[in-house]
Protein backbone atom coordinates (compact mmCIF):
# COMPACT_ATOMS: atom_id res chain seq x y z
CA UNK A 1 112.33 78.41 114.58
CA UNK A 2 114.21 75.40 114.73
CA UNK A 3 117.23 77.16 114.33
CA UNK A 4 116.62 78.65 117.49
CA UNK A 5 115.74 75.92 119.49
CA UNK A 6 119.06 73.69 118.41
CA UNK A 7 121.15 77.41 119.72
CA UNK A 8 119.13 76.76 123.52
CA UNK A 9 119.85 73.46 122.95
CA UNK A 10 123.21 74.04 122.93
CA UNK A 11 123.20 76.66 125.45
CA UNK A 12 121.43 74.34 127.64
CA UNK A 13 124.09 71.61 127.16
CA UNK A 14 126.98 74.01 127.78
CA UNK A 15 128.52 73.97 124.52
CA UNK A 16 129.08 77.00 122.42
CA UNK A 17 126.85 77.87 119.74
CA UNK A 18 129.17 78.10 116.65
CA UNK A 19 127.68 77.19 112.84
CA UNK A 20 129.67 74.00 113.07
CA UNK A 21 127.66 72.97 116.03
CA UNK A 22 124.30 74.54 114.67
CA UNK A 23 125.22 72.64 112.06
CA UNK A 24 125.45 69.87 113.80
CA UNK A 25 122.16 69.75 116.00
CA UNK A 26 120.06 70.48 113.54
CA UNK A 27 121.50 67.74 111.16
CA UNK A 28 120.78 65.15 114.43
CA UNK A 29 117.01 66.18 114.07
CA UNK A 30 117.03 65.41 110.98
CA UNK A 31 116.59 69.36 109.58
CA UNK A 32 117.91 70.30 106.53
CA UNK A 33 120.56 72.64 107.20
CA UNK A 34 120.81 76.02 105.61
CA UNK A 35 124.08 77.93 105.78
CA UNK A 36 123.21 80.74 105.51
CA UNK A 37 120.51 80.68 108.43
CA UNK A 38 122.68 78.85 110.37
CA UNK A 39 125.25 81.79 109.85
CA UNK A 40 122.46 84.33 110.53
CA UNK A 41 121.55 82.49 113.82
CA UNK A 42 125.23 82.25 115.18
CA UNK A 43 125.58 86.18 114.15
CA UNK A 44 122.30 87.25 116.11
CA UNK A 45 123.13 85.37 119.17
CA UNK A 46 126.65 86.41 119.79
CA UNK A 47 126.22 89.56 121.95
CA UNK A 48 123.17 88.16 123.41
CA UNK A 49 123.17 86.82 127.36
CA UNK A 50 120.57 83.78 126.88
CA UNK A 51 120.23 83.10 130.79
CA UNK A 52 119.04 86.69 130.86
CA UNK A 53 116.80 86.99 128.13
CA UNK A 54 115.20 83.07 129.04
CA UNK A 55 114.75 84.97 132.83
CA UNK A 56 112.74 87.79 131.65
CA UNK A 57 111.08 85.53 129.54
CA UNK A 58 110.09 83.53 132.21
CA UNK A 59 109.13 86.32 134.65
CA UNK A 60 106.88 88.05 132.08
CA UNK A 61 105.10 85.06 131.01
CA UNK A 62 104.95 83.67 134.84
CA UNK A 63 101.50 85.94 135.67
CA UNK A 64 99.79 85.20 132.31
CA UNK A 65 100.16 81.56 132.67
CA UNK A 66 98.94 81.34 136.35
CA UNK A 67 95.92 83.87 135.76
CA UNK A 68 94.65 81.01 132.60
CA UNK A 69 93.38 78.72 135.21
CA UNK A 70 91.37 80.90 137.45
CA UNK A 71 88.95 81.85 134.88
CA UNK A 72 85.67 80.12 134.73
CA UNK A 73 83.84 83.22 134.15
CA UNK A 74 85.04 83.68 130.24
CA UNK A 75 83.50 80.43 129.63
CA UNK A 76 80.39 81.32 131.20
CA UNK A 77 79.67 84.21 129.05
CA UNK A 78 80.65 82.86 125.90
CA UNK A 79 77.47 79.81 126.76
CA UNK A 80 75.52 83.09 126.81
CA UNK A 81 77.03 84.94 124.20
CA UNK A 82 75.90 81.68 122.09
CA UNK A 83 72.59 81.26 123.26
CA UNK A 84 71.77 85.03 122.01
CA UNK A 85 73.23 84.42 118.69
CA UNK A 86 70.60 81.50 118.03
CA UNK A 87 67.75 83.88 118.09
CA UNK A 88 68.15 84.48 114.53
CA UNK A 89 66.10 83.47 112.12
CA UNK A 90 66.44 81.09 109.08
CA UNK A 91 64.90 83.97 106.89
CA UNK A 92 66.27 86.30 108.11
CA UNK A 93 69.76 84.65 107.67
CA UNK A 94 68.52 83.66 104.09
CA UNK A 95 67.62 87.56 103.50
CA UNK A 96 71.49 88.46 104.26
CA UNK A 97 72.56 86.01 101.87
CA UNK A 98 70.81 86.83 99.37
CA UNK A 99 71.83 90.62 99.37
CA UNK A 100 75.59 89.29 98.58
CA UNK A 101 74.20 87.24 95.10
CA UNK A 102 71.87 90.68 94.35
């Protein structure tokens, strides 16, 4: 993953994303460097439009992210959801434990 995230870091600083300066950013965070991953990374990423793919990205994870906060009502129903689950009893919890030992 890294990998990835020194090619946007690139991309976001303007420069080209070439294995020498792959090479480069990750060796600046401190990231072992592997060639061939680095050579794998450039190679993927050469026919690809990142301000496209980072825009449809952003558009398809825009709904999901705004929808999170709206919702009390999941949290309501798992209190419930809990609260039925403690009507269990101790032997009978026992009794399903001991079928797994025979």
């Amino acid at each position: 993953m890294e990998y990835l995230y020194a090619a946007l870091l690139l991309h976001k600083a303007g420069q080209e994303i070439t294995e020498n300066n792959l090479k480069k950013t990750l060796t600046a965070a401190s990231v072992k460097a592997d060639d061939s991953r680095i050579k794998a990374t450039v190679t993927a990423l050469k026919d690809v439009d990142i301000e496209k793919v980072l825009a449809e990205t952003t558009i398809s994870a825009g709904p999901a992210a705004s929808a999170a906060p709206a919702g009390d009502a999941p949290k309501a129903e798992a209190k419930e959801e809990k609260k039925e689950d403690s009507g269990a009893s101790a032997e009978e919890a026992a009794a399903g434990l001991g079928a797994l030992f025979g």
